[in-house]
Protein backbone atom coordinates (compact mmCIF):
# COMPACT_ATOMS: atom_id res chain seq x y z
CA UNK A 1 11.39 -5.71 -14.48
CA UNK A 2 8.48 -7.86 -12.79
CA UNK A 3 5.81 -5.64 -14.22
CA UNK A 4 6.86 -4.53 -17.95
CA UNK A 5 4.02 -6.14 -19.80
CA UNK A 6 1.63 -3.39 -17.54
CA UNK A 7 0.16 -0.39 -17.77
CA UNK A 8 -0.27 1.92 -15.28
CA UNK A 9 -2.41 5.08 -14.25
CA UNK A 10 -1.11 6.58 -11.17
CA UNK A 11 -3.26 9.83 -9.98
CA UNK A 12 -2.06 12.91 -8.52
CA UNK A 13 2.03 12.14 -9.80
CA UNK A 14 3.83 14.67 -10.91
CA UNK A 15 5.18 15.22 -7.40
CA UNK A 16 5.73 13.64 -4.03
CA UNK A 17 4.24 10.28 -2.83
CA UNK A 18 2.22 9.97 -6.27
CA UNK A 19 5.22 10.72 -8.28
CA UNK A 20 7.86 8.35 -6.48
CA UNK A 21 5.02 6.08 -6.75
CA UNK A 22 5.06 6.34 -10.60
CA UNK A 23 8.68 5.99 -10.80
CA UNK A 24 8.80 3.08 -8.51
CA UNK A 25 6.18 1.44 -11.27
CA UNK A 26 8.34 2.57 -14.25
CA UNK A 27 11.39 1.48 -12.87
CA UNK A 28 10.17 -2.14 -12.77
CA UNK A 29 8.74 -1.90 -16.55
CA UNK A 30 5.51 -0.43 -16.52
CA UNK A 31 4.16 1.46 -18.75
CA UNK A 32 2.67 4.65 -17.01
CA UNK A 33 -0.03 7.52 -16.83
CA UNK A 34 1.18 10.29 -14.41
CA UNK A 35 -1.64 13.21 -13.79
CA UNK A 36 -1.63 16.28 -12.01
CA UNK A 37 -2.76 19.98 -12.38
CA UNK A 38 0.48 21.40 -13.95
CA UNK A 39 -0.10 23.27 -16.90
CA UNK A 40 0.67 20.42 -19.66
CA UNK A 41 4.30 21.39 -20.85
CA UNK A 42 5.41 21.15 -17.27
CA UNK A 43 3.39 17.39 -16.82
CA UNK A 44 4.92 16.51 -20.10
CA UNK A 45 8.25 17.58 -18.63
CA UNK A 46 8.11 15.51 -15.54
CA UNK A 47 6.75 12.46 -17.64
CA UNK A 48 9.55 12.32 -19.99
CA UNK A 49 12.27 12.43 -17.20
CA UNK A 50 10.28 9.60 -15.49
CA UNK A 51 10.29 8.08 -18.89
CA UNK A 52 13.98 8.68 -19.54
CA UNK A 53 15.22 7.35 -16.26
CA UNK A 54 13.76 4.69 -16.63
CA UNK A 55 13.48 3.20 -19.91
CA UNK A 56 9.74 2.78 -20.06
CA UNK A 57 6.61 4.52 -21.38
CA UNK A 58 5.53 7.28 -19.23
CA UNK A 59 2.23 10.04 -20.58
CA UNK A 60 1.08 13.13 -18.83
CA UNK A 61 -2.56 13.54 -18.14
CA UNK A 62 -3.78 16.73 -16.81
CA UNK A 63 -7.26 15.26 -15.95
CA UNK A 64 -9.39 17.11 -13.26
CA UNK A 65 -9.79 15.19 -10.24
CA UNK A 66 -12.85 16.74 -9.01
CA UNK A 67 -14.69 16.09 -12.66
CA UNK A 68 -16.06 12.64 -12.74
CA UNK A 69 -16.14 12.39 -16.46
CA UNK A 70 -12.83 13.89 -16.62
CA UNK A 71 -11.50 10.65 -14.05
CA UNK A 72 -13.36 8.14 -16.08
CA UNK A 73 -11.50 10.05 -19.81
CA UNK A 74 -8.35 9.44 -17.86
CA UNK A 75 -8.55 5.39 -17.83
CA UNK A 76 -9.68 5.70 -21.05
CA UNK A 77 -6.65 7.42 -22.05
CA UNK A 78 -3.92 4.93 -20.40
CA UNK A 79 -6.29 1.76 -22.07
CA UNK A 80 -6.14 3.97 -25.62
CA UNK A 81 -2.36 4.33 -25.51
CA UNK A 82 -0.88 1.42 -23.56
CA UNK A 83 -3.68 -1.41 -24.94
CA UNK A 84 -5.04 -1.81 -21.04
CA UNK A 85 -5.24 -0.59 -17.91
CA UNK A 86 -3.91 -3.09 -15.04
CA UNK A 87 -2.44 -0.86 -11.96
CA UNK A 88 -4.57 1.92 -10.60
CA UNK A 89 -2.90 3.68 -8.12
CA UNK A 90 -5.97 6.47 -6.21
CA UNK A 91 -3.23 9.09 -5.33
CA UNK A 92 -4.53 12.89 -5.52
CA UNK A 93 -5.82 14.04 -2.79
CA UNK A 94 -6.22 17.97 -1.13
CA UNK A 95 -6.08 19.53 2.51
CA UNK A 96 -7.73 22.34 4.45
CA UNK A 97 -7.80 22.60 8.09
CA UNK A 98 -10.76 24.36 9.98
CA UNK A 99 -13.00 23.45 12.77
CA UNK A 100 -16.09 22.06 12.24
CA UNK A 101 -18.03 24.89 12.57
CA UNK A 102 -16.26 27.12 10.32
CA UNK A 103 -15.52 24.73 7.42
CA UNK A 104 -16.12 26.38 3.93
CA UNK A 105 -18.89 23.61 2.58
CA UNK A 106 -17.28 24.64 -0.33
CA UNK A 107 -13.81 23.11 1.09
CA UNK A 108 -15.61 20.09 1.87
CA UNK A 109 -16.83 20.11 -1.27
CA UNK A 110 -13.84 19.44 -2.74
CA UNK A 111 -11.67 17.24 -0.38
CA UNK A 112 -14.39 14.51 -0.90
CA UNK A 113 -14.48 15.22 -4.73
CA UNK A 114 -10.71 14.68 -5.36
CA UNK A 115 -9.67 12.78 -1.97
CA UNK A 116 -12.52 10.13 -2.03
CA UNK A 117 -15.23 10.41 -5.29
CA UNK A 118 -11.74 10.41 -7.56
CA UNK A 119 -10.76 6.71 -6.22
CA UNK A 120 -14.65 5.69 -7.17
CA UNK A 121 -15.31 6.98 -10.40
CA UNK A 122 -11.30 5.79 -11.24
CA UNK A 123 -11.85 2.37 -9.91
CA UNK A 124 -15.25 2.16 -11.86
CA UNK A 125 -13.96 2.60 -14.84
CA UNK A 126 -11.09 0.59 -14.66
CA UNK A 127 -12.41 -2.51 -13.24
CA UNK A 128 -14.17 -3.55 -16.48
CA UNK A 129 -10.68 -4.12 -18.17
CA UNK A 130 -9.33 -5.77 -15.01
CA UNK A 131 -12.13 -8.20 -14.97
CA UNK A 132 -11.81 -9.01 -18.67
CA UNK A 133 -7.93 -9.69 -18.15
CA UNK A 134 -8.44 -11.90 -14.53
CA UNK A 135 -5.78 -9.43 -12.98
CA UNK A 136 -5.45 -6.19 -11.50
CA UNK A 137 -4.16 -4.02 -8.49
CA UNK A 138 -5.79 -0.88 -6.93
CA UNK A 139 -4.07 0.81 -4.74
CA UNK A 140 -5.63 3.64 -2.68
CA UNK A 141 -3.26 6.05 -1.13
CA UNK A 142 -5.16 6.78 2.01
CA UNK A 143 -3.42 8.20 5.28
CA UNK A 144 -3.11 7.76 9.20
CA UNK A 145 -5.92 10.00 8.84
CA UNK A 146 -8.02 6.71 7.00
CA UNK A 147 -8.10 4.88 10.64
CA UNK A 148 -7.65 7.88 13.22
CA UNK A 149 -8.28 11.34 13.30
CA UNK A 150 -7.60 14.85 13.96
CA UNK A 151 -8.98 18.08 14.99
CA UNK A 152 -9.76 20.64 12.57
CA UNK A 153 -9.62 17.80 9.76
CA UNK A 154 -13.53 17.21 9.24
CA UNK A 155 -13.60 16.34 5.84
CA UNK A 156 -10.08 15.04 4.95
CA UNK A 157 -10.53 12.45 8.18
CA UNK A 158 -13.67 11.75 6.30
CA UNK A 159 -12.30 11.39 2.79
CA UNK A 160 -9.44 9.05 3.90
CA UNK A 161 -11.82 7.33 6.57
CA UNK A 162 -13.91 6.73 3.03
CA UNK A 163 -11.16 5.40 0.93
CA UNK A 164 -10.53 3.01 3.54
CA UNK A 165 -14.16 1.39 3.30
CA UNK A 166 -13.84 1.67 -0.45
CA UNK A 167 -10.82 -0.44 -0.61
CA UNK A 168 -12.84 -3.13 1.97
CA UNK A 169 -15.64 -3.15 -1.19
CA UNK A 170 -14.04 -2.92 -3.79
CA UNK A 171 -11.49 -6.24 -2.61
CA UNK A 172 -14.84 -8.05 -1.72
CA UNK A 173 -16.58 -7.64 -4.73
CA UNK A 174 -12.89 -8.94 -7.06
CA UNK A 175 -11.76 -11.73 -4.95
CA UNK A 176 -10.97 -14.90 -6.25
CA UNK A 177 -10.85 -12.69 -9.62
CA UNK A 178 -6.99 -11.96 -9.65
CA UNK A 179 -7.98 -8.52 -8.43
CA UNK A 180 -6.97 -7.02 -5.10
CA UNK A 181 -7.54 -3.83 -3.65
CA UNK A 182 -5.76 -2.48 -1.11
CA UNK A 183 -5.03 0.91 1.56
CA UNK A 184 -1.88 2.35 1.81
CA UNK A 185 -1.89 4.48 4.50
CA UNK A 186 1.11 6.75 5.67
CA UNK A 187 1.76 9.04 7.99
CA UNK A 188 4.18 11.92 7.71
CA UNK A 189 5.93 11.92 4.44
CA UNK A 190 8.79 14.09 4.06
CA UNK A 191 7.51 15.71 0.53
CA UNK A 192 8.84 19.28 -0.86
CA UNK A 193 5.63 19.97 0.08
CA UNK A 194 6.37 20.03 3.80
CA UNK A 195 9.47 22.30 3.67
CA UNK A 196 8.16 25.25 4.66
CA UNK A 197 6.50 23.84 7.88
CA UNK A 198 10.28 21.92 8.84
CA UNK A 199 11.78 25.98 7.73
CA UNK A 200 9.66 27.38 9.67
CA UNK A 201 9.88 25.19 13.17
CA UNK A 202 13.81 25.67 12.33
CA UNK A 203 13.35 29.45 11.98
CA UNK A 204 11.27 30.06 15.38
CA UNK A 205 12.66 27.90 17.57
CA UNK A 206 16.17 27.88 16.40
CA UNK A 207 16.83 24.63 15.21
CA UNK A 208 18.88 22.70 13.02
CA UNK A 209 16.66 21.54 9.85
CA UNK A 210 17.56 17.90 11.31
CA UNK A 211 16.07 18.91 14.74
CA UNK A 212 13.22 20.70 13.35
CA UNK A 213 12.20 17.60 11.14
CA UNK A 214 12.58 15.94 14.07
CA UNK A 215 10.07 18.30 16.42
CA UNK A 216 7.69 18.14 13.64
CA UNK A 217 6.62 14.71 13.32
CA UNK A 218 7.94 13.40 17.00
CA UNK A 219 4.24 14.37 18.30
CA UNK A 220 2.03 11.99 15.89
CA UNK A 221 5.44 9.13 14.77
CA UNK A 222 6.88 7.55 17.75
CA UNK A 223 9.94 6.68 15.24
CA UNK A 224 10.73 10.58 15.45
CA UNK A 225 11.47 10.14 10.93
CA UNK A 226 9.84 11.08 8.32
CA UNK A 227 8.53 8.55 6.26
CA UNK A 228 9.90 8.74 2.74
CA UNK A 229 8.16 9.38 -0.71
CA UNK A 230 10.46 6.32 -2.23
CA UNK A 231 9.31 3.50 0.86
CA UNK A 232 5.23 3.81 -0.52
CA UNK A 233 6.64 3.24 -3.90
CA UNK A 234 8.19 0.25 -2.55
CA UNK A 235 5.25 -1.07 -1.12
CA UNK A 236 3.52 -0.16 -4.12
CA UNK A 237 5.81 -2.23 -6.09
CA UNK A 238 5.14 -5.18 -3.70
CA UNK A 239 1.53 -5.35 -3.98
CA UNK A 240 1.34 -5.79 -7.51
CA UNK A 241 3.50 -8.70 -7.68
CA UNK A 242 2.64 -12.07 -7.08
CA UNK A 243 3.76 -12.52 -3.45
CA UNK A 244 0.96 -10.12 -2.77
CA UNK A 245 -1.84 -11.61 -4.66
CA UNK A 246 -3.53 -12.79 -1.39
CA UNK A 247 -2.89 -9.51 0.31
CA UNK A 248 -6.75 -7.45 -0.34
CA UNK A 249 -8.62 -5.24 1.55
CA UNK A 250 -6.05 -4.09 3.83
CA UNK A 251 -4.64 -0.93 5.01
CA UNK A 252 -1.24 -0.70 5.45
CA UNK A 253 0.02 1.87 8.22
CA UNK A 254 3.06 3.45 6.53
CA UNK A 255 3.73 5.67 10.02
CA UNK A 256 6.55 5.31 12.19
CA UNK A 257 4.30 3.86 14.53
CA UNK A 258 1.97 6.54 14.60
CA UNK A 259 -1.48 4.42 14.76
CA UNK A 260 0.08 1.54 16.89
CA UNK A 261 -0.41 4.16 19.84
C-alpha cells in the first residue's frame, strides 16, 4: 500500500486503460478521482466498486474534458475532498479517422480539446499543490501514435505527438522539485472498446476470436498480443514510487514492439 497517504485524479476512468489505471492506484492505497462522461449514477456506480474492491476512497467526476474551466473544477474537486492532489494521471482522450482533406475542423476541434488541451489545463492546475508539497507524478497517457504516425489520423497523431512535448516541459520546468512527468505510450490495448473490430475480423474472415485478435494487431505489434489495460496500470504504479523518482520526461513505448520497427 506504497501510495495510501495520496490522492489521485485519474481522467477519462470509468473504463479501459483509464479505469485499470485507477484501480491499479486504489489498489495500492490511494485515494482516487475517476471521470468520464457517464451519466453520474452510472460514474458513481463504477467508483464505488473501485472503491469496494479495494478498500480505498474512490469519487466520480463527470467533468467535461473539452471545457477548460470544467478540467481546472475537477482538481479542485479531488484537493476539496481528499486534502491534495498528488497523482495526475492525463487519460481521456477521443478518435476519428479521415484524410486530411476531408477532416471535419470540427473533429479536430475536439481531439486536441480533450486528447491534448485536457492534459494542460489539468496539469496547470494541479502543479501549484505539487509544488507546495515537493512531490508529485503526472502521467500522460499518450500512444504509439505520440512518436509515429498514421494515415487518416491528422489530428489524433497531432494530439498525442503534443502530449509527448508537454510531458518534455512540463518534467523540465519540476525537476529537482520531487515532481516528474512522464509519457506512457501504448500501442494496441485490448479494451471492450475494441471488440467489435476483433468480432468483426472473426466474422469475415472466419476466424477464431484468438486468431482474429491475432490478425488485428500482427500488422502494427511485432509481439502479435494485445497489450493489456492492467500492464499501464502497472507501470503507472511504478512511476509514482520512489524507484522512479529519477525517471522524467520520458515516453514509455507500451507496444509489443510496435515503434522499435
Amino acid at each position: 500500500m506504497a501510495l495510501t497517504d495520496k490522492a489521485a485524479v485519474v481522467t477519462g476512468s470509468t473504463s479501459g486503460i483509464g479505469r485499470a489505471v485507477a484501480e491499479a492506484l486504489a489498489a495500492e492505497g490511494a485515494s482516487v478521482v475517476i471521470n468520464g462522461i457517464e451519466p453520474r449514477e452510472e460514474g458513481e456506480r463504477v467508483a464505488a466498486e473501485i472503491a469496494d474492491r479495494h478498500g480505498a476512497a474512490v469519487r466520480f467526476n463527470g467533468a467535461d474534458m473539452s471545457r477548460p474551466d470544467e478540467v481546472r473544477a475537477l482538481i479542485e474537486d479531488c484537493v476539496n475532498a481528499f486534502g491534495g492532489i498528488d497523482v495526475l494521471v492525463n487519460n481521456a482522450g477521443i478518435q476519428h479517422t479521415a484524410p486530411t482533406e476531408e477532416f471535419p475542423p470540427e473533429k479536430w476541434d475536439a481531439i486536441i480539446a480533450i486528447n491534448l488541451s485536457s492534459a494542460f489545463h489539468a496539469a496547470s492546475a494541479a502543479l501549484p499543490h505539487m509544488q507546495h508539497k515537493g512531490w508529485g507524478r503526472i502521467i500522460n497517457t499518450a500512444s504509439a501514435h505520440g512518436l509515429v504516425a498514421s494515415v487518416n489520423k491528422a489530428a489524433y497523431v497531432s494530439a498525442k505527438h503534443g502530449v509527448v512535448g508537454l510531458t518534455k516541459v512540463i518534467a523540465l520546468e519540476n525537476a529537482g522539485r520531487g515532481i516528474t512527468c512522464n509519457a506512457i505510450c501504448p500501442g494496441w490495448v485490448e479494451t471492450p472498446l475494441i471488440r467489435p473490430q476483433i468480432e468483426k475480423i472473426a466474422a469475415e474472415q472466419d476466424l477464431s476470436i484468438d486468431d482474429a485478435k491475432v490478425e488485428l494487431v500482427r500488422h502494427k505489434q511485432p509481439s502479435r498480443q494485445f497489450v493489456q489495460p492492467d500492464q499501464i496500470g502497472a507501470l503507472a504504479v511504478f512511476l509514482c514510487s520512489e524507484a522512479a523518482s529519477q525517471i522524467t520526461g520520458t515516453s514509455l513505448p507500451v507496444d509489443g514492439g510496435w515503434t522499435a520497427q
